[in-house]
C-alpha atoms as a PDB file:
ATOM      1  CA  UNK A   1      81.351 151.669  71.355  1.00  0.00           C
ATOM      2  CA  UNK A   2      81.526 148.262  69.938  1.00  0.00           C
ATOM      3  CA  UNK A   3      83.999 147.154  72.605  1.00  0.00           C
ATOM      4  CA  UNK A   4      81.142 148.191  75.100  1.00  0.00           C
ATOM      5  CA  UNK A   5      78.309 146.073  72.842  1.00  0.00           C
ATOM      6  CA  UNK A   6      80.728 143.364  72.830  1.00  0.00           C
ATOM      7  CA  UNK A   7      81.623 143.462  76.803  1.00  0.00           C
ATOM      8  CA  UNK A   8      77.904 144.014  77.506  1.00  0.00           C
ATOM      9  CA  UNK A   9      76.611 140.728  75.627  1.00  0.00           C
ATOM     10  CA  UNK A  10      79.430 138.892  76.970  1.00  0.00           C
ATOM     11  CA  UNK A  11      78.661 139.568  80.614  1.00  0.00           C
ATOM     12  CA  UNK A  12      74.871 139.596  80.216  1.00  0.00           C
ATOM     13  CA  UNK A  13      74.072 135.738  79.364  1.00  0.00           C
ATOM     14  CA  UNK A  14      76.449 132.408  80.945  1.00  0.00           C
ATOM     15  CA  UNK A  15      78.644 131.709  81.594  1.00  0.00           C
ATOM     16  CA  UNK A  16      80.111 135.681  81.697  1.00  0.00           C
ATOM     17  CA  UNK A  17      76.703 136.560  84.133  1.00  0.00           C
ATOM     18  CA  UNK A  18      77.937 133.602  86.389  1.00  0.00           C
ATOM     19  CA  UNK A  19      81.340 134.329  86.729  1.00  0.00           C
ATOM     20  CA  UNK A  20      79.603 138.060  87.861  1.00  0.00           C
ATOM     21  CA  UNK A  21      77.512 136.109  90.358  1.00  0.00           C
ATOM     22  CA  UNK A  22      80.176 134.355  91.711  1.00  0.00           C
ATOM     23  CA  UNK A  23      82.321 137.353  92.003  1.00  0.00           C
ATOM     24  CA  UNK A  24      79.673 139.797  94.036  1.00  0.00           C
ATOM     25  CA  UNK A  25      78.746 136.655  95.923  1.00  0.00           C
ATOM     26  CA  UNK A  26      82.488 136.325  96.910  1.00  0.00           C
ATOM     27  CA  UNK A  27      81.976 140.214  97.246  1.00  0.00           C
ATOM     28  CA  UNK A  28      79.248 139.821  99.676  1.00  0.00           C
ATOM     29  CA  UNK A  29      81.078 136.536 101.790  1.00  0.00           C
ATOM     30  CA  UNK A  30      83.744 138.738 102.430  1.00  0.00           C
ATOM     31  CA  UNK A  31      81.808 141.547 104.910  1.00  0.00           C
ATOM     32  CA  UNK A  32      80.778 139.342 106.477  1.00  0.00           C
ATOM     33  CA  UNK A  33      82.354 138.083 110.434  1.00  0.00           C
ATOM     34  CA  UNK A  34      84.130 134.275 109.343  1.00  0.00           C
ATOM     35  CA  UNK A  35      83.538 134.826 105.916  1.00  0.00           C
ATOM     36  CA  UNK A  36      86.878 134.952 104.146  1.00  0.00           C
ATOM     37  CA  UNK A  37      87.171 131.444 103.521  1.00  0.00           C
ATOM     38  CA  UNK A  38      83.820 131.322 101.072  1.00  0.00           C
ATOM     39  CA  UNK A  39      84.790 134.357  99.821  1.00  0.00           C
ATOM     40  CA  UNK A  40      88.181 133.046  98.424  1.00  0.00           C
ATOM     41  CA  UNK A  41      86.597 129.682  97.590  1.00  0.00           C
ATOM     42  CA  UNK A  42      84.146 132.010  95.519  1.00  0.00           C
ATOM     43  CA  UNK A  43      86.587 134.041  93.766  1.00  0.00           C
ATOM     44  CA  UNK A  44      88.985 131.295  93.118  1.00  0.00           C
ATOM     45  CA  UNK A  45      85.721 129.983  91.881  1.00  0.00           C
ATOM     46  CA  UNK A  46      85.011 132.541  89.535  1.00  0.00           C
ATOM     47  CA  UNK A  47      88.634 132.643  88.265  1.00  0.00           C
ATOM     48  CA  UNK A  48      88.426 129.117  87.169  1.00  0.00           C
ATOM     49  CA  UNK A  49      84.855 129.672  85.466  1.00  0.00           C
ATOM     50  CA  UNK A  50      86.857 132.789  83.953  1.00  0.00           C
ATOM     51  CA  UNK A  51      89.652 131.194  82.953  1.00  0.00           C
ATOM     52  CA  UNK A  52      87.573 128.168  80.761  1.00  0.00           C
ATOM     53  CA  UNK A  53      85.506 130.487  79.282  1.00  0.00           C
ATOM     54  CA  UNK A  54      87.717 133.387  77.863  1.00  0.00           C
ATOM     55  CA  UNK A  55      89.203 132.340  74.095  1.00  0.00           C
ATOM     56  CA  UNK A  56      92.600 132.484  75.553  1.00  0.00           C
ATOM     57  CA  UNK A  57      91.945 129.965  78.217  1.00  0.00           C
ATOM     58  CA  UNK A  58      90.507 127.357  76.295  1.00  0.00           C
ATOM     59  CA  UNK A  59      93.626 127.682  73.995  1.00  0.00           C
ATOM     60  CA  UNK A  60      95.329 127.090  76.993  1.00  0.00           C
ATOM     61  CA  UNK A  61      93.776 124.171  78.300  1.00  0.00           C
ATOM     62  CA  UNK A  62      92.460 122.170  74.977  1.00  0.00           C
ATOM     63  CA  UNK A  63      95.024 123.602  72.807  1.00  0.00           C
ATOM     64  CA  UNK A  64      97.851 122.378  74.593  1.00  0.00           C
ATOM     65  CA  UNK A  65      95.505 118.855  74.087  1.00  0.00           C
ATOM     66  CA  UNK A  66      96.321 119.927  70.449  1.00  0.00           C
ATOM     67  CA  UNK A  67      99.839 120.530  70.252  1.00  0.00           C
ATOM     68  CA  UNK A  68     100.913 116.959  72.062  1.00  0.00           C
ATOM     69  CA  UNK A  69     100.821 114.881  68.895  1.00  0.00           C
ATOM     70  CA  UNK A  70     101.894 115.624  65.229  1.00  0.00           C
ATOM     71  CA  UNK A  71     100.193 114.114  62.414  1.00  0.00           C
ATOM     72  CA  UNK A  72     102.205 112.060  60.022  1.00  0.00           C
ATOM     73  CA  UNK A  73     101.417 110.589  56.896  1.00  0.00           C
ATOM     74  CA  UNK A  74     102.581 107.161  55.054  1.00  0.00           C
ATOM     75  CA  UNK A  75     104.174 107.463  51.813  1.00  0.00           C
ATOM     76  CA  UNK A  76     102.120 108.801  48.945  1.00  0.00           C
ATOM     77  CA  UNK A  77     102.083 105.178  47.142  1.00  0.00           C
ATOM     78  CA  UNK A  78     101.654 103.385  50.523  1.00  0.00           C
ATOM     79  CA  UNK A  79      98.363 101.689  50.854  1.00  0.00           C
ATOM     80  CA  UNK A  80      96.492 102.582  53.898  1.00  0.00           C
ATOM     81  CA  UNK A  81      93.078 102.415  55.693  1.00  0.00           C
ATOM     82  CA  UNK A  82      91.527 105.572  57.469  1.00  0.00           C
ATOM     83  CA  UNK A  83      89.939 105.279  60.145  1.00  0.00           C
ATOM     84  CA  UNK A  84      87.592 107.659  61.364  1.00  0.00           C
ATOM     85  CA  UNK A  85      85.966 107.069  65.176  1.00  0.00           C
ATOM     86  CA  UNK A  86      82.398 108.746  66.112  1.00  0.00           C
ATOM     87  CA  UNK A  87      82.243 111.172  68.464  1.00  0.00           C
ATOM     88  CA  UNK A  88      78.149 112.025  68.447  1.00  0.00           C
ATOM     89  CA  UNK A  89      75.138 112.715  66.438  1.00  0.00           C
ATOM     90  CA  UNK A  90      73.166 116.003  65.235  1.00  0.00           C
ATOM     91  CA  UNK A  91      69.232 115.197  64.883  1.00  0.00           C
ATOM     92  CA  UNK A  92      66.402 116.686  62.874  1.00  0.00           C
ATOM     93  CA  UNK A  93      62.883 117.689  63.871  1.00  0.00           C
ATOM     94  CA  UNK A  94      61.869 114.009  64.876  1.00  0.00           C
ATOM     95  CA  UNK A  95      65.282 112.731  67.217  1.00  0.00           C
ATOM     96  CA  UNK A  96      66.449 111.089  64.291  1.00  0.00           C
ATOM     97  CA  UNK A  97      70.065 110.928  64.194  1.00  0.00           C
ATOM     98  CA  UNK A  98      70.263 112.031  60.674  1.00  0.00           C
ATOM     99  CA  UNK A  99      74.095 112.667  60.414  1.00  0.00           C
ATOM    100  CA  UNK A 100      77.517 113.237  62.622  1.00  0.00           C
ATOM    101  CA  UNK A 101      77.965 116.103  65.340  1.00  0.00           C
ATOM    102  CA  UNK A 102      79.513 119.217  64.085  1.00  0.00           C
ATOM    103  CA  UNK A 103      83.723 118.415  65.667  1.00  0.00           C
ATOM    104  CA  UNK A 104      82.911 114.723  64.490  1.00  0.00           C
ATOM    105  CA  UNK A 105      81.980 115.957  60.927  1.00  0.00           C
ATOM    106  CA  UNK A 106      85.278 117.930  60.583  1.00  0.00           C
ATOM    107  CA  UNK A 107      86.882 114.045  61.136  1.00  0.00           C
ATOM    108  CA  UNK A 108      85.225 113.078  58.389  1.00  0.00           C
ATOM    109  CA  UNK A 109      85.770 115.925  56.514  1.00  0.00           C
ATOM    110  CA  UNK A 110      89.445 115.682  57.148  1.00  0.00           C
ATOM    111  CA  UNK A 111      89.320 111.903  56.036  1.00  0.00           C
ATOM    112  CA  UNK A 112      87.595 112.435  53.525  1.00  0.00           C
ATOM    113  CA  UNK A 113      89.976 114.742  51.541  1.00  0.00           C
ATOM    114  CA  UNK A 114      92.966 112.588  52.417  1.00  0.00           C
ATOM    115  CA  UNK A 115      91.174 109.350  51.355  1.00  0.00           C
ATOM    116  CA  UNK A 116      90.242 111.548  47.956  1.00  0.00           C
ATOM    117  CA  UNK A 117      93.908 113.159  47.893  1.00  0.00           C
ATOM    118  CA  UNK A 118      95.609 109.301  48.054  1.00  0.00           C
ATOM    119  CA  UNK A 119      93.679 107.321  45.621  1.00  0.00           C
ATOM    120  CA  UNK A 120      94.106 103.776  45.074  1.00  0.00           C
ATOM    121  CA  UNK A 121      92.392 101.314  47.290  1.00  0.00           C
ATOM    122  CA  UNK A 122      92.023 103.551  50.252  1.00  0.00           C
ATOM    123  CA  UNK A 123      89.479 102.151  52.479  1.00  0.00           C
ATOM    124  CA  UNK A 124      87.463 103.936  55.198  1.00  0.00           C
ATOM    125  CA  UNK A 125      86.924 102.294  58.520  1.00  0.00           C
ATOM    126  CA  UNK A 126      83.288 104.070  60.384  1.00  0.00           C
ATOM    127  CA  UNK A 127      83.705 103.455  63.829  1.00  0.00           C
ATOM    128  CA  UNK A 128      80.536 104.105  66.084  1.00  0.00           C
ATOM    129  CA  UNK A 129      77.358 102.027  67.551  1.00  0.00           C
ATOM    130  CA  UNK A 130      74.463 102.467  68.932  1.00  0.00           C
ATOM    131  CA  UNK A 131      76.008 103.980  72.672  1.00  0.00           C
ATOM    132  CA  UNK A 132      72.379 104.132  74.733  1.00  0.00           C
ATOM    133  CA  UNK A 133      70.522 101.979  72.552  1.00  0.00           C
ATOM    134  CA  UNK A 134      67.863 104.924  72.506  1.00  0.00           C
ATOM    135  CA  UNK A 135      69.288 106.259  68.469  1.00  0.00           C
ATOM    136  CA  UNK A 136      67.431 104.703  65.366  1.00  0.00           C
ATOM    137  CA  UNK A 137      71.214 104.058  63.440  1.00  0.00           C
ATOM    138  CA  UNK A 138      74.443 103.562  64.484  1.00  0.00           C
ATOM    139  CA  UNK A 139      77.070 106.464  64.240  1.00  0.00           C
ATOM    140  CA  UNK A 140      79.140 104.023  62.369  1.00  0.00           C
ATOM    141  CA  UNK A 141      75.589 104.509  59.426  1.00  0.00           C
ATOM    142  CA  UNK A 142      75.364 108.511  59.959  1.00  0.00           C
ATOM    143  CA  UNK A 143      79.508 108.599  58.648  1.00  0.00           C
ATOM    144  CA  UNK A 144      79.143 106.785  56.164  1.00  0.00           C
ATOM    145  CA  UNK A 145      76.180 108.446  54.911  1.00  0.00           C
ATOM    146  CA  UNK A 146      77.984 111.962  55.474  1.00  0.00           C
ATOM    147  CA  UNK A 147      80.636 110.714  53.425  1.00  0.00           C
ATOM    148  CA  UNK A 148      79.063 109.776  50.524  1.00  0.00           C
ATOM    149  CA  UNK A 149      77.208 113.264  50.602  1.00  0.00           C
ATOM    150  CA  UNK A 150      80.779 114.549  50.130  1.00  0.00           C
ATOM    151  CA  UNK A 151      81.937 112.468  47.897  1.00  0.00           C
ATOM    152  CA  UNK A 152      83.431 109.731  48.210  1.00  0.00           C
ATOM    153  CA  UNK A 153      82.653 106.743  46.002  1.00  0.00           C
ATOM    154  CA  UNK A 154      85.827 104.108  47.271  1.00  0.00           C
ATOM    155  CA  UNK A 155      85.540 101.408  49.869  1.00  0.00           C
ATOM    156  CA  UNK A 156      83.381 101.897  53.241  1.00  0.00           C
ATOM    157  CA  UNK A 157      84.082  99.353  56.253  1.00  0.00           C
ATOM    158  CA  UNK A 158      81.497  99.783  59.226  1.00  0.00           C
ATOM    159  CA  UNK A 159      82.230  98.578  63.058  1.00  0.00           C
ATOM    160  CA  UNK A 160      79.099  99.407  64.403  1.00  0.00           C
ATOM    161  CA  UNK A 161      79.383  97.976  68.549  1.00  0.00           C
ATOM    162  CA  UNK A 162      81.451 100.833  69.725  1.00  0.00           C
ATOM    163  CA  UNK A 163      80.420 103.081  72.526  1.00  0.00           C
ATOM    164  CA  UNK A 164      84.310 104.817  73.567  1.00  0.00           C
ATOM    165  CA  UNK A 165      87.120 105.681  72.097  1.00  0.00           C
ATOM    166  CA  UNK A 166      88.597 102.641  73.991  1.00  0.00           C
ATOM    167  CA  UNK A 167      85.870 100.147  71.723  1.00  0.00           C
ATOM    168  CA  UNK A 168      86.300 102.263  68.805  1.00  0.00           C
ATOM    169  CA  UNK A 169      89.892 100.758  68.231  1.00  0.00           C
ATOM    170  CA  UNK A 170      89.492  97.130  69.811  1.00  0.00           C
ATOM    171  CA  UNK A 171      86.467  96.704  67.319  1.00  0.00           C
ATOM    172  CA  UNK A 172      88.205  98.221  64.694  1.00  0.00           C
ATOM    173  CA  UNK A 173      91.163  96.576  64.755  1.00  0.00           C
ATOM    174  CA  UNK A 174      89.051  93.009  64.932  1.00  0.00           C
ATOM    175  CA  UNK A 175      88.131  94.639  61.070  1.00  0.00           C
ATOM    176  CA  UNK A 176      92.012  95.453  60.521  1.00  0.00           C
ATOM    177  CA  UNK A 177      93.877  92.216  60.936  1.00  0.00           C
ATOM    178  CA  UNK A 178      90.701  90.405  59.198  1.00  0.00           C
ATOM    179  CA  UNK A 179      91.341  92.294  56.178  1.00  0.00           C
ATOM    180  CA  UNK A 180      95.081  92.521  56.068  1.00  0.00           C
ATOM    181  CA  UNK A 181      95.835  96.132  56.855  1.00  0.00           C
ATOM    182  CA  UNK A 182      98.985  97.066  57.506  1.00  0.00           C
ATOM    183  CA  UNK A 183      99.116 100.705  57.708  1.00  0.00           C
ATOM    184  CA  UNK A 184      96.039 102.423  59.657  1.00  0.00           C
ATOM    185  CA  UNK A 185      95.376 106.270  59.513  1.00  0.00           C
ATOM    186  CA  UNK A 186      93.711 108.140  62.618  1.00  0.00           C
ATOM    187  CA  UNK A 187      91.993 110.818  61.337  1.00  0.00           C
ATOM    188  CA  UNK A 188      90.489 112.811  64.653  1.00  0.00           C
ATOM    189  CA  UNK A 189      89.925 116.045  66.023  1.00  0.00           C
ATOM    190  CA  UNK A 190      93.887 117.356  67.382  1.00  0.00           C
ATOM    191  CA  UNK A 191      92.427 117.240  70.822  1.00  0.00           C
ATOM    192  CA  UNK A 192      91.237 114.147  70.605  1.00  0.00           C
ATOM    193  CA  UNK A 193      94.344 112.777  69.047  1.00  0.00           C
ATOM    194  CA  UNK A 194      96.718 112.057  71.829  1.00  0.00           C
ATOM    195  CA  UNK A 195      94.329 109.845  73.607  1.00  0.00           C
ATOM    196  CA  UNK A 196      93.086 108.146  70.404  1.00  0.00           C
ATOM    197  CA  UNK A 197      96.764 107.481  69.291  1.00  0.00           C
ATOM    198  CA  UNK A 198      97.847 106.181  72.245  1.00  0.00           C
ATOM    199  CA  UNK A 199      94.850 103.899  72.646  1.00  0.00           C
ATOM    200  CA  UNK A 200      95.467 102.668  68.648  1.00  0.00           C
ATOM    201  CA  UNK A 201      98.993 102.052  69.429  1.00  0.00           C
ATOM    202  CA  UNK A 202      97.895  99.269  72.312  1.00  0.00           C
ATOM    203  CA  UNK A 203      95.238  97.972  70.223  1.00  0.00           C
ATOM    204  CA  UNK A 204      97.196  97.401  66.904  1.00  0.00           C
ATOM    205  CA  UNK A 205     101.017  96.738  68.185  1.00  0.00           C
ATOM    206  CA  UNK A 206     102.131  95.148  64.485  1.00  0.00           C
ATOM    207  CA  UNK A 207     100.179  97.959  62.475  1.00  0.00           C
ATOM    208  CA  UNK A 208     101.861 101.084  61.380  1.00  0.00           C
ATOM    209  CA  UNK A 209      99.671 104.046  62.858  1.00  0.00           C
ATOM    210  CA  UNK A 210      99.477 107.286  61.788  1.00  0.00           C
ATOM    211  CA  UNK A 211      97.650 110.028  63.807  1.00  0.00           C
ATOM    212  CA  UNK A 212      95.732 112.864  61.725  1.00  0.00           C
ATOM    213  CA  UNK A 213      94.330 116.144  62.532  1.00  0.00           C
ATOM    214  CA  UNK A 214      94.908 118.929  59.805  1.00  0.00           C
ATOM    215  CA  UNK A 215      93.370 121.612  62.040  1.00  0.00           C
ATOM    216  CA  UNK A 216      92.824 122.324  65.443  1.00  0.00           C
ATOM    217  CA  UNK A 217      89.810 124.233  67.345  1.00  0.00           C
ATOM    218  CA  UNK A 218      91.157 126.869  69.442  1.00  0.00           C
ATOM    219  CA  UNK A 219      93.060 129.955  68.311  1.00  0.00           C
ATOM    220  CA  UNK A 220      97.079 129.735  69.614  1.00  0.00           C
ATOM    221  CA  UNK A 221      96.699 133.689  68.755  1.00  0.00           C
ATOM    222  CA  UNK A 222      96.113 136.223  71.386  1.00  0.00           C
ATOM    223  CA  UNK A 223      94.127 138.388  69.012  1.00  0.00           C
ATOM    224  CA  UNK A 224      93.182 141.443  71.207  1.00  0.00           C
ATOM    225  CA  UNK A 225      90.139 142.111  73.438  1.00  0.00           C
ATOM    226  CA  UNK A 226      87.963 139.645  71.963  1.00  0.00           C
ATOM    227  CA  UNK A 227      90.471 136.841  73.319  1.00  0.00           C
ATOM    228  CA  UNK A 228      89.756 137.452  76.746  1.00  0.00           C
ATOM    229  CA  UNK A 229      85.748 137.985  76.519  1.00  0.00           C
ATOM    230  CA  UNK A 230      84.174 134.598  78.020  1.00  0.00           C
ATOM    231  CA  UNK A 231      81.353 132.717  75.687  1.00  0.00           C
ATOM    232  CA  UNK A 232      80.175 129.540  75.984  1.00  0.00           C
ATOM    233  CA  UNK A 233      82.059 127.955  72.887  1.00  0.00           C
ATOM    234  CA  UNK A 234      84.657 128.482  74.294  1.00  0.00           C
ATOM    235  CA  UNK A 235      83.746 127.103  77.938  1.00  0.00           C
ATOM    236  CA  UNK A 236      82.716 124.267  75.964  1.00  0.00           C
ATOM    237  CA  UNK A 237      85.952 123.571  74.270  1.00  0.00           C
ATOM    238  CA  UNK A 238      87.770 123.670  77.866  1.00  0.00           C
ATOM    239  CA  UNK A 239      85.213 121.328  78.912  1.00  0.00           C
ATOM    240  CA  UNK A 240      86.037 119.243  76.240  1.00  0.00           C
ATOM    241  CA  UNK A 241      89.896 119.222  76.800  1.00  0.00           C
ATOM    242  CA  UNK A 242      89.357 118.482  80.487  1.00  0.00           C
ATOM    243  CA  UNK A 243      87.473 115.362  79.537  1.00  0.00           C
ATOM    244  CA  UNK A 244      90.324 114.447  77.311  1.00  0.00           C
ATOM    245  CA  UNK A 245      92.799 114.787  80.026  1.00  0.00           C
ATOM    246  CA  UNK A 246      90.328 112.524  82.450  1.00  0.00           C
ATOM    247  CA  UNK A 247      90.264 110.011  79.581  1.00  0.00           C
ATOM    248  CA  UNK A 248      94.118 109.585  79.676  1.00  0.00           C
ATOM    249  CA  UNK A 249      94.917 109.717  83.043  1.00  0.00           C
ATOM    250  CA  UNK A 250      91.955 106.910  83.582  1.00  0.00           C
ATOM    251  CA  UNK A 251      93.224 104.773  80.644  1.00  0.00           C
ATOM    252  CA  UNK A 252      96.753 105.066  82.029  1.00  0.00           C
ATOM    253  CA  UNK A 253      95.709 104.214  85.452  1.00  0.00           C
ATOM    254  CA  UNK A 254      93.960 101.220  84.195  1.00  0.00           C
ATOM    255  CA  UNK A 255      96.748 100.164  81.834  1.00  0.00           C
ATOM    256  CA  UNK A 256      99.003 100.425  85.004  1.00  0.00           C
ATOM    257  CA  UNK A 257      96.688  98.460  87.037  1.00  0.00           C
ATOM    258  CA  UNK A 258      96.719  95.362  84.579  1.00  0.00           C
ATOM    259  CA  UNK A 259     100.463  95.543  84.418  1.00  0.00           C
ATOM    260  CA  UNK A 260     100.298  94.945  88.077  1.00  0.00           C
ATOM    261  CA  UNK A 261      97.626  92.773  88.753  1.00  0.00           C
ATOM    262  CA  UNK A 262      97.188  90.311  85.431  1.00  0.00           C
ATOM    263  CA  UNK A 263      94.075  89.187  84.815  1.00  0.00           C
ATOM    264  CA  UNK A 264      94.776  85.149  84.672  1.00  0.00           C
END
């Protein structure tokens, strides 16, 4: 009986009541004379919408994202910044941007223990601006706010222009070399990390880098039933790895492009 509740709630709202659409709509294409074509296109349709939306799939597609890079640590006496790039805001009542998105909060968190765990002179680089113009603080303000909440009384650096991923290192590595840092920790969701790390490793060539992500967001277990139900968490988290694949294939495309054509 609960599988039934379960099946039933998944199939009545999105995206599980649009992948049913699309199926009897292929269903429907494909009585009629010349209409095989849309009715593949609408199943294969349908498939896809399946496949980013079941728990399974999205461990497939954004936690493969999350296996690519390990995280690594310096040594335990080794002085080393964090830094910890913005990836969105959640707002109260008003619009204000009061404090980080949820997956950009579980950076912080992240960083936050580590910074804790290491002592010394850590220092934490926020990286975030203003990205539209239309928020009433930077991102860069809403992290650092978040982390004193949790607890953290050491050394707070803010770069404050970025809008990308891209910005979030160039800026930040401007704050870097100006203060003599010679060992730089990532600290990122794990599917953001491959295109984060290999972004930090163009932007700081002569600092040691160290990519962080203590957890990941998809389940790599198959769990039963419930693993193959579509929701829209998990459609989002597929969304979220394709946009993370798009990132590195465009940054590699442009990095290729000025290898070939120089700017002079």
């Amino acid at each position: 009986m609960f599988f039934i509740y379960k099946l039933a709630g998944s199939l009545a709202v999105p995206p599980g009541l649009f992948i049913l659409l699309l199926l009897f709509s292929a269903f429907a294409a494909s009585r009629r004379p010349r209409g095989k074509s849309l009715s593949a296109l609408l199943a294969a349709l349908a498939a896809l919408f399946y496949l980013m939306s079941a728990p399974a799939g999205s461990a497939l597609i954004t936690g493969t994202l999350e296996g690519m890079t390990e995280s690594a640590l310096p040594p335990d006496k080794a002085e080393a910044a964090l830094l910890v790039p913005a990836g969105g805001s959640s707002y109260d009542g008003e619009g204000s941007s009061i404090a980080p998105s949820p997956l950009t909060l579980e950076r912080l968190y992240a960083a936050v223990r580590l910074a804790a765990s290491r002592g010394g002179k850590t220092v934490m680089i926020m990286s975030g601006g203003n990205a539209f113009g239309d928020r009433d603080r930077s991102e860069a303000i809403a992290l650092a706010r978040a982390a004193r909440e949790m607890g953290w009384r050491g050394a707070i650096m803010l770069e404050e222009r970025s809008r990308t991923t891209a910005e979030n290192m160039r800026y930040a590595a401007e704050l870097v070399r100006r203060l003599g840092i010679k060992r730089l920790i990532v600290v990122t969701n794990a599917y953001h990390l491959p295109r984060a790390t290999m972004i930090a490793k163009e932007a700081l060539p002569d600092v040691g880098l160290y990519p962080y992500a203590p957890w990941r967001i998809t389940d790599p277990l198959i769990r039963g039933y419930q693993s193959l139900l579509p929701d829209g968490g998990s459609f989002a988290l597929s969304c979220a790895g394709l946009r993370e694949y798009a990132g590195i294939a465009a940054h590699k495309l442009a990095s290729l492009c000025r290898r070939i054509f120089p700017l002079t």
